[in-house]
PDB file of N, CA and C in Angstrom:
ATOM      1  N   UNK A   1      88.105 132.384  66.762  1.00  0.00           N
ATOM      2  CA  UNK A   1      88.167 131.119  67.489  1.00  0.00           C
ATOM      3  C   UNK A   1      86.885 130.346  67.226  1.00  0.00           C
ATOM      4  N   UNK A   2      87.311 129.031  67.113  1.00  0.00           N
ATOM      5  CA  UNK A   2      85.807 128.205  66.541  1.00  0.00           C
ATOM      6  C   UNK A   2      85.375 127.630  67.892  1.00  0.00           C
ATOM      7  N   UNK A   3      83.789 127.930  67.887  1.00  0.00           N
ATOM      8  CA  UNK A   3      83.199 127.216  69.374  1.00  0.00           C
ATOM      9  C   UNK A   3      83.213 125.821  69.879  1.00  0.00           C
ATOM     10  N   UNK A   4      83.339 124.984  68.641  1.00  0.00           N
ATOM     11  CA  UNK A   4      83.776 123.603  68.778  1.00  0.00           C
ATOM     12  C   UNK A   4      85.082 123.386  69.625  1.00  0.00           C
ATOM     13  N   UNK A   5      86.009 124.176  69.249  1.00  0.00           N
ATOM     14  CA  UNK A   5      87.120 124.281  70.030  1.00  0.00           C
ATOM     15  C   UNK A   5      87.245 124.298  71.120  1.00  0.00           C
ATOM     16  N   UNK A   6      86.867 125.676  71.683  1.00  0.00           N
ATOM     17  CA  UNK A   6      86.804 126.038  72.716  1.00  0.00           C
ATOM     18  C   UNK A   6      86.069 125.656  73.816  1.00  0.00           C
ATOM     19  N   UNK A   7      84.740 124.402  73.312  1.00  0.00           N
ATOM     20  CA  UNK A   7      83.908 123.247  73.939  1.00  0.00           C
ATOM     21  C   UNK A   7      84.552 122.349  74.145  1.00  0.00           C
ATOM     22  N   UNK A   8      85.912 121.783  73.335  1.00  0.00           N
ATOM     23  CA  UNK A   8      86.274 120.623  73.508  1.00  0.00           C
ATOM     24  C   UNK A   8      87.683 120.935  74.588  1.00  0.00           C
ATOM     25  N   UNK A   9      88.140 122.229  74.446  1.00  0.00           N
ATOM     26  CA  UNK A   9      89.464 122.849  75.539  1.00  0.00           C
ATOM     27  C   UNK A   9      88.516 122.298  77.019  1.00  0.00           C
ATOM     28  N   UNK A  10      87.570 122.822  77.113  1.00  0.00           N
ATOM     29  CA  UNK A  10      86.679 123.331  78.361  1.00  0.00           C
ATOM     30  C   UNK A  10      86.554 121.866  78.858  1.00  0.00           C
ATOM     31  N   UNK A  11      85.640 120.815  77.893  1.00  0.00           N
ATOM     32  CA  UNK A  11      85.735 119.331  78.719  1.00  0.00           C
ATOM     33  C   UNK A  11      87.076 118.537  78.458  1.00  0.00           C
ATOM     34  N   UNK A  12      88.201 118.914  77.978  1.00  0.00           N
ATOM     35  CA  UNK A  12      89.488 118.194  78.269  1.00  0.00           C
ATOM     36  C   UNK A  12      89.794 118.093  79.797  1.00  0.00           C
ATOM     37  N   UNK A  13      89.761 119.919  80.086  1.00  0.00           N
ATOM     38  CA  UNK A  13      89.944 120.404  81.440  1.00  0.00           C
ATOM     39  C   UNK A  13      89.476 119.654  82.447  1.00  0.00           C
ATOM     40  N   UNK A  14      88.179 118.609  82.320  1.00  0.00           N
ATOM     41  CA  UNK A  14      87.671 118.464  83.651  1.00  0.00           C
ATOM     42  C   UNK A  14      87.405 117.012  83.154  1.00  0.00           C
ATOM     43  N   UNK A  15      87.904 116.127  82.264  1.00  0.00           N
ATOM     44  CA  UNK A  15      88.066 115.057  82.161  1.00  0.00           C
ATOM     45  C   UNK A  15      88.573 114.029  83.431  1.00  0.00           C
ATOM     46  N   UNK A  16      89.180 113.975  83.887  1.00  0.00           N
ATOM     47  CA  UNK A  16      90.163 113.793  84.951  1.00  0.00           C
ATOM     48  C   UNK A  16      89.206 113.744  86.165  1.00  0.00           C
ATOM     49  N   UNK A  17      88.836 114.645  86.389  1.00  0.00           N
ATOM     50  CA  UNK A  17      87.523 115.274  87.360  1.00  0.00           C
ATOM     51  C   UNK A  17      86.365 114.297  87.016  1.00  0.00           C
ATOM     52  N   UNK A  18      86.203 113.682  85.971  1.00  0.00           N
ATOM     53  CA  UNK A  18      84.781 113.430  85.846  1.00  0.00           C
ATOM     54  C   UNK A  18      85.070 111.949  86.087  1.00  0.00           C
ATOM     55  N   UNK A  19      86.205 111.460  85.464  1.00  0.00           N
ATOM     56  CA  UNK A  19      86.570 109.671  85.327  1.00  0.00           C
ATOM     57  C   UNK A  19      86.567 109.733  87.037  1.00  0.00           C
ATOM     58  N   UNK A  20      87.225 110.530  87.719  1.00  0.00           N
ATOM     59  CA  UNK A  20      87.206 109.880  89.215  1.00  0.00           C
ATOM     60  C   UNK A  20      85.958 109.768  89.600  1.00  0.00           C
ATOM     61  N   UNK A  21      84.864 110.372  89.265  1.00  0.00           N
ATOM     62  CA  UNK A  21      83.653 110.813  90.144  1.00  0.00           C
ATOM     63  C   UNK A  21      82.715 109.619  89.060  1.00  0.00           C
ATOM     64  N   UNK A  22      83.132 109.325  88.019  1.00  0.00           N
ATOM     65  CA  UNK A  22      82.254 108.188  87.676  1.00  0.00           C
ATOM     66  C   UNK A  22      82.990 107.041  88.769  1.00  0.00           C
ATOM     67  N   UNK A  23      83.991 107.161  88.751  1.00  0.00           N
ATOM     68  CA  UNK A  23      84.581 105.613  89.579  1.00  0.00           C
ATOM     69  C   UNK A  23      84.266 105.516  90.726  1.00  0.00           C
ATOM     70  N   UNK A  24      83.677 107.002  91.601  1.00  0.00           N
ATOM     71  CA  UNK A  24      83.859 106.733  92.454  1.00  0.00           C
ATOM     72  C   UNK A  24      82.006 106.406  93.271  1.00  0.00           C
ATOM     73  N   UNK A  25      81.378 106.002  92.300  1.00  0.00           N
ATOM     74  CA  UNK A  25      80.353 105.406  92.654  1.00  0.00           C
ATOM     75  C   UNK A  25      80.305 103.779  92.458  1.00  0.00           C
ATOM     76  N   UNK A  26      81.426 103.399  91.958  1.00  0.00           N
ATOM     77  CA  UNK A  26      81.909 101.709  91.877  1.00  0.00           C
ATOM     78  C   UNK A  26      82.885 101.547  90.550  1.00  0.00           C
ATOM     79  N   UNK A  27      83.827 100.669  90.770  1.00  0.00           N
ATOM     80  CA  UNK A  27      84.177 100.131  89.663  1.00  0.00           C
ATOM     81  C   UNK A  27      83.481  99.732  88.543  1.00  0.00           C
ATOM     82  N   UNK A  28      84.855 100.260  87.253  1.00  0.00           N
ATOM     83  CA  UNK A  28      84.268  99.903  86.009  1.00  0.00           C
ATOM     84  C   UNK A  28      85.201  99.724  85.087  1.00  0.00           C
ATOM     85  N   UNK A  29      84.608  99.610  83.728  1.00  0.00           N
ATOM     86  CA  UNK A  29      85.607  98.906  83.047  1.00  0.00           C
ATOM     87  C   UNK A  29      85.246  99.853  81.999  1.00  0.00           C
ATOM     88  N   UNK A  30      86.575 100.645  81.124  1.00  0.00           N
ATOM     89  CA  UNK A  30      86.543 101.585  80.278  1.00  0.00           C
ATOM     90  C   UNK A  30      85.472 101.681  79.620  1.00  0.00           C
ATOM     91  N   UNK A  31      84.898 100.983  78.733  1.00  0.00           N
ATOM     92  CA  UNK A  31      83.537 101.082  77.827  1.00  0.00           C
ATOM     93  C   UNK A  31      82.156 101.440  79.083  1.00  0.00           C
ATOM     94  N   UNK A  32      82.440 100.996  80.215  1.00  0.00           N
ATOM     95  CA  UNK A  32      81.447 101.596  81.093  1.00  0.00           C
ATOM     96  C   UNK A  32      81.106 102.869  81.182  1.00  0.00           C
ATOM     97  N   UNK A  33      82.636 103.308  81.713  1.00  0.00           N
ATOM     98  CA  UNK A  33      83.205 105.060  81.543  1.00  0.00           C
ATOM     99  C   UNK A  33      83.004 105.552  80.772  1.00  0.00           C
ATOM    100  N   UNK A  34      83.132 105.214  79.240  1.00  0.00           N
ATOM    101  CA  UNK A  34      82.738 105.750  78.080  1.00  0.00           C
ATOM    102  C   UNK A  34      81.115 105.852  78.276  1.00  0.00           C
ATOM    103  N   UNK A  35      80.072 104.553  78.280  1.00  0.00           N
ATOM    104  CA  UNK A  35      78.793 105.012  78.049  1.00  0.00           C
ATOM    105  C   UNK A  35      78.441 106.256  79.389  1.00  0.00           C
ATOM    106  N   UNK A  36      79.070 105.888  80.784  1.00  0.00           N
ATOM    107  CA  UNK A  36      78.559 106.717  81.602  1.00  0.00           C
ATOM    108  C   UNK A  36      78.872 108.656  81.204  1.00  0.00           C
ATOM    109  N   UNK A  37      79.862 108.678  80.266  1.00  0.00           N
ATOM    110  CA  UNK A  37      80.131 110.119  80.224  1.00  0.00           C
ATOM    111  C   UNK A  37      79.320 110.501  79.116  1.00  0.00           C
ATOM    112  N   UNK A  38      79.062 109.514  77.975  1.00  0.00           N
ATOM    113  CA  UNK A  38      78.377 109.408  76.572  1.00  0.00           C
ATOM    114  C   UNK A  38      76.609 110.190  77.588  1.00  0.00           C
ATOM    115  N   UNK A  39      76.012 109.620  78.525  1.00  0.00           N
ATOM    116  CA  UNK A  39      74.966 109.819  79.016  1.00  0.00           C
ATOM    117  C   UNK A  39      74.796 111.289  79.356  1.00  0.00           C
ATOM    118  N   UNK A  40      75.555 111.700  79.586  1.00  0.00           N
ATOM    119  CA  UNK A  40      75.269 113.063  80.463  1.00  0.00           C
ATOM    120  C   UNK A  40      76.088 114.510  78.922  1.00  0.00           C
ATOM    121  N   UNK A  41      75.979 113.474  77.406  1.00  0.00           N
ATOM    122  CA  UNK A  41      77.161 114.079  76.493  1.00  0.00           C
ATOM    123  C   UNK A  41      78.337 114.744  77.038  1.00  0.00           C
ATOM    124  N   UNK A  42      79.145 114.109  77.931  1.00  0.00           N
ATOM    125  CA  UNK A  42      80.744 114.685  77.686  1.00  0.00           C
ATOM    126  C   UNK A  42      81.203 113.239  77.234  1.00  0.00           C
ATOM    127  N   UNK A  43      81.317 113.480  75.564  1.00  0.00           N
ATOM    128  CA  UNK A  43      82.061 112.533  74.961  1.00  0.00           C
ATOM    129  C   UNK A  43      83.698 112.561  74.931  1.00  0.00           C
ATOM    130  N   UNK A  44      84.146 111.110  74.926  1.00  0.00           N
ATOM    131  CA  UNK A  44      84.971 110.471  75.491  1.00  0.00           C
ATOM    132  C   UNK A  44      85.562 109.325  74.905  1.00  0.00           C
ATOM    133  N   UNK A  45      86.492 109.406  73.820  1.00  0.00           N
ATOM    134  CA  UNK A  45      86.823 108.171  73.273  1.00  0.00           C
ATOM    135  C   UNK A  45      87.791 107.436  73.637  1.00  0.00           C
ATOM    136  N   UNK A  46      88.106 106.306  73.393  1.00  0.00           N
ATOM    137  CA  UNK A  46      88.980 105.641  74.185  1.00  0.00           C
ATOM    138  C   UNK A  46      90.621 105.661  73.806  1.00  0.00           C
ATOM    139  N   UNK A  47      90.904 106.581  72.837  1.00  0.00           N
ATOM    140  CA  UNK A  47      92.214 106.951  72.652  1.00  0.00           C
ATOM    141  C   UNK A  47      92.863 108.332  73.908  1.00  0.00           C
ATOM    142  N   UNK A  48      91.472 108.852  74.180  1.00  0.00           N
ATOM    143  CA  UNK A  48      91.292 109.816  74.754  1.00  0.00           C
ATOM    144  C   UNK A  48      91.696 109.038  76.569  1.00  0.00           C
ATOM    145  N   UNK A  49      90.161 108.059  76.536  1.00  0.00           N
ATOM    146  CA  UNK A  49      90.262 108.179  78.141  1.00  0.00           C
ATOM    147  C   UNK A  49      91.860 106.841  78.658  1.00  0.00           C
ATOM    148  N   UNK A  50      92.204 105.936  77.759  1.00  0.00           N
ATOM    149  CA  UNK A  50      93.132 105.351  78.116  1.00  0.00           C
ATOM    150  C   UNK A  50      94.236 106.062  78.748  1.00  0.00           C
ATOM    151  N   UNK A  51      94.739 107.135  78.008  1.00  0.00           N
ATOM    152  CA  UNK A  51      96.192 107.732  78.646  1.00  0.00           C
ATOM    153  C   UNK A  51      95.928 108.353  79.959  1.00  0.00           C
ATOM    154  N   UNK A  52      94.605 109.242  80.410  1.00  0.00           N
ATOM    155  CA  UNK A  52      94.059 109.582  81.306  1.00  0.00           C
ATOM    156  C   UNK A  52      94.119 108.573  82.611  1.00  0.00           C
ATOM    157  N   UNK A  53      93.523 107.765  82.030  1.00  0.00           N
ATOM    158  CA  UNK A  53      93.487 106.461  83.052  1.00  0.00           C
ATOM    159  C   UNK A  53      94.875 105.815  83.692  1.00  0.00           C
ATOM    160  N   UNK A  54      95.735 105.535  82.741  1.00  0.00           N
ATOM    161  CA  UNK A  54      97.129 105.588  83.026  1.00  0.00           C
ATOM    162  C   UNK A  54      97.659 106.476  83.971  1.00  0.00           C
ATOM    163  N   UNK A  55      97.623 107.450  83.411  1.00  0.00           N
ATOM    164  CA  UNK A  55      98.199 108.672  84.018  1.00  0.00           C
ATOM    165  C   UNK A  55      97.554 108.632  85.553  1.00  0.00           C
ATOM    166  N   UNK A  56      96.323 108.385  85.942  1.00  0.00           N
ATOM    167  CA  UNK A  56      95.895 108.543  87.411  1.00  0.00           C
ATOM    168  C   UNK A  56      96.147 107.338  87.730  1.00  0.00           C
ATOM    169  N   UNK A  57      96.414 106.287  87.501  1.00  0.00           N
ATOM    170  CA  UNK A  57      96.908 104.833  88.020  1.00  0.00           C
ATOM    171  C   UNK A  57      98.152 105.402  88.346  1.00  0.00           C
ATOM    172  N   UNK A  58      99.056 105.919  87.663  1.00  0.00           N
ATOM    173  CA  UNK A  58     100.213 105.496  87.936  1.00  0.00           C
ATOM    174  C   UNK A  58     100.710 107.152  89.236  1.00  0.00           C
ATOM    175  N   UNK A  59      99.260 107.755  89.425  1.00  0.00           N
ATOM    176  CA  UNK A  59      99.531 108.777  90.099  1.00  0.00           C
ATOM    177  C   UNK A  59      98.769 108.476  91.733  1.00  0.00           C
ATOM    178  N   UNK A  60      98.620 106.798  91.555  1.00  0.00           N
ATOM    179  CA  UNK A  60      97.915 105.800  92.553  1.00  0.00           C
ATOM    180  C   UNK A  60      96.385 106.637  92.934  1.00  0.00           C
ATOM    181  N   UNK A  61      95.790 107.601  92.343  1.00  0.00           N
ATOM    182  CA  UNK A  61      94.325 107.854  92.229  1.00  0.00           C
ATOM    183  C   UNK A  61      93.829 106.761  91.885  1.00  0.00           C
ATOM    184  N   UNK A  62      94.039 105.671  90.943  1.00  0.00           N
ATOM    185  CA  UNK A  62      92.847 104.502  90.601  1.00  0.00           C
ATOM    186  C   UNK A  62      93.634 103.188  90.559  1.00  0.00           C
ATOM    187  N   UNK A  63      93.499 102.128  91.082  1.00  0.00           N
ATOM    188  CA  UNK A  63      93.867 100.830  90.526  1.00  0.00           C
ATOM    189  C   UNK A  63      93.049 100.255  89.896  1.00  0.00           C
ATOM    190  N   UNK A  64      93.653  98.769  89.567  1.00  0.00           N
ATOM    191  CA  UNK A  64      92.768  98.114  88.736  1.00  0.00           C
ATOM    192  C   UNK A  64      92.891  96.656  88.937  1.00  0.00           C
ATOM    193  N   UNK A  65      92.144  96.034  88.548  1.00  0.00           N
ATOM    194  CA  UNK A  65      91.959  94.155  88.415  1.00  0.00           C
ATOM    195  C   UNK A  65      91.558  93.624  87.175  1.00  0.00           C
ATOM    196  N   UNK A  66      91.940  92.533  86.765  1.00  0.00           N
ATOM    197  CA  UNK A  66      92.104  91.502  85.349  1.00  0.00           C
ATOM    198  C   UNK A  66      90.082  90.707  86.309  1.00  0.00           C
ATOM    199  N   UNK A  67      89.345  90.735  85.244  1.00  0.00           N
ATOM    200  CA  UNK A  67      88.493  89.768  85.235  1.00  0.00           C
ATOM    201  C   UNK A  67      88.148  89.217  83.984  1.00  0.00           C
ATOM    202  N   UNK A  68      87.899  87.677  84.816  1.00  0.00           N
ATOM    203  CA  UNK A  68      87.944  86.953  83.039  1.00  0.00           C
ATOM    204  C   UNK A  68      86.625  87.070  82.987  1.00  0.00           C
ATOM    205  N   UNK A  69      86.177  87.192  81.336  1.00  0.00           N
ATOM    206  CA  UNK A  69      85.243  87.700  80.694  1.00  0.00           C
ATOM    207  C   UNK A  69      84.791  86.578  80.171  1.00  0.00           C
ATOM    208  N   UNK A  70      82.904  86.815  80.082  1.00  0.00           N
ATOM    209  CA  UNK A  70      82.712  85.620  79.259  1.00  0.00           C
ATOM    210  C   UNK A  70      82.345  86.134  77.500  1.00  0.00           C
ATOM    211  N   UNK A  71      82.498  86.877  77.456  1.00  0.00           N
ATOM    212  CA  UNK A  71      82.426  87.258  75.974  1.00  0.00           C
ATOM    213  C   UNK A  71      83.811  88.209  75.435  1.00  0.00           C
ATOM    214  N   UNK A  72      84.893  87.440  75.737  1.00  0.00           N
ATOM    215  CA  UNK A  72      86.459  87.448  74.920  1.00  0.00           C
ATOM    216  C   UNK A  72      87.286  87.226  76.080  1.00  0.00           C
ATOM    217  N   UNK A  73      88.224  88.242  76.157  1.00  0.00           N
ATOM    218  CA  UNK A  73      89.220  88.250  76.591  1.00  0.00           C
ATOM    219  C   UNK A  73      89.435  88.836  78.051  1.00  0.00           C
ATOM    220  N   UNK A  74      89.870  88.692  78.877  1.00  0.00           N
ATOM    221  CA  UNK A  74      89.785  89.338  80.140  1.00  0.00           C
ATOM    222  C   UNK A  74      89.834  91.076  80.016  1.00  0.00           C
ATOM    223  N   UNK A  75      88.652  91.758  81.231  1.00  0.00           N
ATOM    224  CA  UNK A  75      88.687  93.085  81.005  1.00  0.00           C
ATOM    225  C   UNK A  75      89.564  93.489  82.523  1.00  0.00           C
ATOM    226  N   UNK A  76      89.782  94.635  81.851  1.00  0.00           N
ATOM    227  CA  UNK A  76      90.718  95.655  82.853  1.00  0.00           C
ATOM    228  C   UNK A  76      89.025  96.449  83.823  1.00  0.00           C
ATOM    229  N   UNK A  77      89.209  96.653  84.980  1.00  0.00           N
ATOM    230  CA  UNK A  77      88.455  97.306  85.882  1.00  0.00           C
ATOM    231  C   UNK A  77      89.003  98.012  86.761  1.00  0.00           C
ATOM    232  N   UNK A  78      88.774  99.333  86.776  1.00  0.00           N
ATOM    233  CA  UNK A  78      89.534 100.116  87.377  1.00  0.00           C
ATOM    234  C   UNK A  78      88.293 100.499  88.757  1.00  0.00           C
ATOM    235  N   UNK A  79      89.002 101.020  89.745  1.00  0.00           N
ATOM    236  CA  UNK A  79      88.815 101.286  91.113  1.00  0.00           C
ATOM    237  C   UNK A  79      89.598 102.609  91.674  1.00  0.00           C
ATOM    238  N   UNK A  80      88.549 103.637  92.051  1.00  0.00           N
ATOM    239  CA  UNK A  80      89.220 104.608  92.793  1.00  0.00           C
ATOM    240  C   UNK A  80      89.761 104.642  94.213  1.00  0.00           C
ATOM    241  N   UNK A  81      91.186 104.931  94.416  1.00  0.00           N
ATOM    242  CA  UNK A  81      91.935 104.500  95.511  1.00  0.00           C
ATOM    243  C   UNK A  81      91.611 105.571  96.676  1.00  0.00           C
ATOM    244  N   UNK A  82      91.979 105.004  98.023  1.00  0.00           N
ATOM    245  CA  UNK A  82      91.605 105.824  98.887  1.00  0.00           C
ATOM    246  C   UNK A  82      92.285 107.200  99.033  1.00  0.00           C
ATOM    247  N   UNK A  83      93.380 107.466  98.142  1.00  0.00           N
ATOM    248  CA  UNK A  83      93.873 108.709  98.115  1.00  0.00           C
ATOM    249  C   UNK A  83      93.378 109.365  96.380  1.00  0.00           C
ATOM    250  N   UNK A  84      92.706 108.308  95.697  1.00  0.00           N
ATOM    251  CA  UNK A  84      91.767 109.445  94.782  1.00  0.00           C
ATOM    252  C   UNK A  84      90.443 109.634  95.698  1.00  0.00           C
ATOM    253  N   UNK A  85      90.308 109.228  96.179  1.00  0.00           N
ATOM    254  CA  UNK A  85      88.591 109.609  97.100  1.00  0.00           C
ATOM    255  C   UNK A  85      89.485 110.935  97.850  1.00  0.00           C
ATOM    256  N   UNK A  86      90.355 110.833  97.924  1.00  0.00           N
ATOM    257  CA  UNK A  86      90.870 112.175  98.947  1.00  0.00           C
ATOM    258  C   UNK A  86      91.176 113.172  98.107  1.00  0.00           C
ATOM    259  N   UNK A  87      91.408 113.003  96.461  1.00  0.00           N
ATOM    260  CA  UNK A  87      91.670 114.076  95.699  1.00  0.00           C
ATOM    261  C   UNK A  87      90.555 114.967  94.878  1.00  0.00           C
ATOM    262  N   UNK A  88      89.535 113.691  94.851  1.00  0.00           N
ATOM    263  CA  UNK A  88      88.588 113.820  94.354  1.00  0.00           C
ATOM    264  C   UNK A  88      87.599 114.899  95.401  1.00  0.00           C
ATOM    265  N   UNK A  89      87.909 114.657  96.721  1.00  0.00           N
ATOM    266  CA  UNK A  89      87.313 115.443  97.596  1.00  0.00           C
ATOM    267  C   UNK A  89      87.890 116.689  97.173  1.00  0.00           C
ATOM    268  N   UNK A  90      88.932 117.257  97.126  1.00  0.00           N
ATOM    269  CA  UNK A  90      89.588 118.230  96.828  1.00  0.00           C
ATOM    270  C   UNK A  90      89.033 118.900  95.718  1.00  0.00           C
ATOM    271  N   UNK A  91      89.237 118.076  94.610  1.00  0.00           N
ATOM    272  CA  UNK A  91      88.671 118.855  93.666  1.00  0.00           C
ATOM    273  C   UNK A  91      87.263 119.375  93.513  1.00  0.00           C
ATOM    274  N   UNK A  92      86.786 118.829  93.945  1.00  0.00           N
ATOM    275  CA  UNK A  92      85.142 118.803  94.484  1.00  0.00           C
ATOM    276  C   UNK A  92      84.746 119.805  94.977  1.00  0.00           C
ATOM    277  N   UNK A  93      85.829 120.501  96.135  1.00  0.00           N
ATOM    278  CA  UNK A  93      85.972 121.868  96.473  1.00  0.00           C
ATOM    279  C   UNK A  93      86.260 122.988  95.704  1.00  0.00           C
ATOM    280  N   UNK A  94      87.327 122.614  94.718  1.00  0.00           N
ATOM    281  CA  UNK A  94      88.130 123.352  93.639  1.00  0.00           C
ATOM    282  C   UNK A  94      86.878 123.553  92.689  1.00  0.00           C
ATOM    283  N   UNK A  95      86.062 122.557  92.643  1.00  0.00           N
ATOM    284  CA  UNK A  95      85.046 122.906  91.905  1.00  0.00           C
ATOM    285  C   UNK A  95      83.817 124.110  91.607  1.00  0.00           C
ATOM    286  N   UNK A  96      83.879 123.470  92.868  1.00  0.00           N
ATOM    287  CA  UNK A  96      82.410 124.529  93.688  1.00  0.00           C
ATOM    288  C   UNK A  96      83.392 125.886  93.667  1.00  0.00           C
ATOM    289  N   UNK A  97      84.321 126.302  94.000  1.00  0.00           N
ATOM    290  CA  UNK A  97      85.075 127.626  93.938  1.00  0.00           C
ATOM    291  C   UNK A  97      84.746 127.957  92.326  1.00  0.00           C
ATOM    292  N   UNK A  98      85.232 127.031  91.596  1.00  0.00           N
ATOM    293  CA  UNK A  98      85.487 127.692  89.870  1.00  0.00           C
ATOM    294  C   UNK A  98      83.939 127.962  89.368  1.00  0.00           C
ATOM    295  N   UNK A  99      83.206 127.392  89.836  1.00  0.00           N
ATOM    296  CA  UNK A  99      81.941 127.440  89.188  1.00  0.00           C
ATOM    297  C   UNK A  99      81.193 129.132  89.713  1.00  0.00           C
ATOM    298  N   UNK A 100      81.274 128.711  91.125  1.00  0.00           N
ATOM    299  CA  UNK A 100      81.051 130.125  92.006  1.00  0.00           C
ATOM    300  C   UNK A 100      81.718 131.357  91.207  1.00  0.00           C
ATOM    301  N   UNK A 101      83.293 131.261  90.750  1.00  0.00           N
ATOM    302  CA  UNK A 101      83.524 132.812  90.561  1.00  0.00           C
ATOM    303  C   UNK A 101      83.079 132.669  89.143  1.00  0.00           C
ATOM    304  N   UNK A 102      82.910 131.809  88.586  1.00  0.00           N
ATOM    305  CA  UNK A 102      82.605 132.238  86.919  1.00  0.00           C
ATOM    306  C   UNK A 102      81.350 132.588  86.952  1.00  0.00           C
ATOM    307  N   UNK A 103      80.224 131.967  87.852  1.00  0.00           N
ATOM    308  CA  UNK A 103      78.751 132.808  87.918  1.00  0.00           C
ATOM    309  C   UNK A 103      79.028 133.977  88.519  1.00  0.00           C
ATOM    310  N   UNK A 104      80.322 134.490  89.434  1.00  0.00           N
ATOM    311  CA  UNK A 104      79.869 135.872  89.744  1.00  0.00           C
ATOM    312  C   UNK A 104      80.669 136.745  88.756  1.00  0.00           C
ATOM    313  N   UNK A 105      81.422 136.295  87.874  1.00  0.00           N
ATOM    314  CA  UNK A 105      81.863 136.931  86.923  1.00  0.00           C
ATOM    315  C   UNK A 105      80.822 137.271  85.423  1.00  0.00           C
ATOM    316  N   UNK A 106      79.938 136.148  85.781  1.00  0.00           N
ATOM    317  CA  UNK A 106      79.101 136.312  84.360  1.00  0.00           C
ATOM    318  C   UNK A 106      78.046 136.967  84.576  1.00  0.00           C
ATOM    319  N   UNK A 107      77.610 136.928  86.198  1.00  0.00           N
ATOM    320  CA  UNK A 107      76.435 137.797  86.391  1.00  0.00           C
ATOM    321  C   UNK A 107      76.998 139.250  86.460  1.00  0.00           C
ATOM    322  N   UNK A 108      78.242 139.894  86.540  1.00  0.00           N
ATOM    323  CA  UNK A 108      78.462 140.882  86.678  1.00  0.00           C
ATOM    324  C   UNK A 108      79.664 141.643  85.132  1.00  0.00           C
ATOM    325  N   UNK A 109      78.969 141.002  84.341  1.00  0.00           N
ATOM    326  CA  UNK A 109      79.622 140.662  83.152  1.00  0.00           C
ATOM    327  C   UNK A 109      79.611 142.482  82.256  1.00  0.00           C
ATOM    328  N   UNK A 110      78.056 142.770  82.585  1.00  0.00           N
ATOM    329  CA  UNK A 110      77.574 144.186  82.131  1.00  0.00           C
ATOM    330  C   UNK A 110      78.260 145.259  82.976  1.00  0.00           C
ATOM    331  N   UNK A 111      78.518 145.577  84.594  1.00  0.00           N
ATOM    332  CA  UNK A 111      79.735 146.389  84.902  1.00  0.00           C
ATOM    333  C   UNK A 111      80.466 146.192  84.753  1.00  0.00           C
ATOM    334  N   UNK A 112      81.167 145.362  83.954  1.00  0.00           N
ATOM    335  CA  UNK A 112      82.821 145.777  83.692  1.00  0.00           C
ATOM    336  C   UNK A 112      83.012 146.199  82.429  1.00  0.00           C
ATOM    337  N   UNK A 113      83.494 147.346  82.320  1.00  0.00           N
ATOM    338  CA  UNK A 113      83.815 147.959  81.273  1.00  0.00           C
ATOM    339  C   UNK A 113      85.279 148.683  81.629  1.00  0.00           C
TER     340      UNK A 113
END
């Protein structure tokens, strides 16, 4: 198995997880999302985060608004809804659980045999 792989399985997984929790410090507009995940390197291209984005709009986690732009064409801005702030809480929990058993699985990595 190539490690590239298995880096890019690992942040697919929590993609989803991360677009809410960027949104949910304010609205933004995809290329935002992109530099904000680009910052912390979980890269993110926009073939990638569009269907994502869709997919939680239409799962009413995020809406969005048309603003006209002064350099082209009007941008899309998305907004996390009050029942993604409620999922996002959730996962947030789900989080802290997955992280917890994989450190007690890795610290106890040498007894298991």
């Amino acid at each position: 198995m190539k490690l590239e792989n298995a880096k890019a399985q690992m942040r697919k997984g929590v993609l989803e997880y991360c677009i809410l929790s960027v949104l949910s410090n304010g609205d933004a507009y995809a290329s935002d999302i992109i530099n904000e995940m680009k910052k912390v390197e979980m890269i993110v291209v926009e073939g990638t985060l569009y269907p994502l984005l869709t997919r939680l709009k239409n799962a009413e986690l995020l809406s969005y608004r048309w603003e006209e732009s002064t350099q082209g064409p009007p941008r899309k801005y998305y907004a996390i809804t009050d029942k993604g702030k409620l999922f996002l809480n959730e996962l947030d929990k789900s989080w802290a659980d997955l992280v917890e058993a994989v450190r007690l699985i890795h610290q106890n990595k040498t007894t298991i045999v």
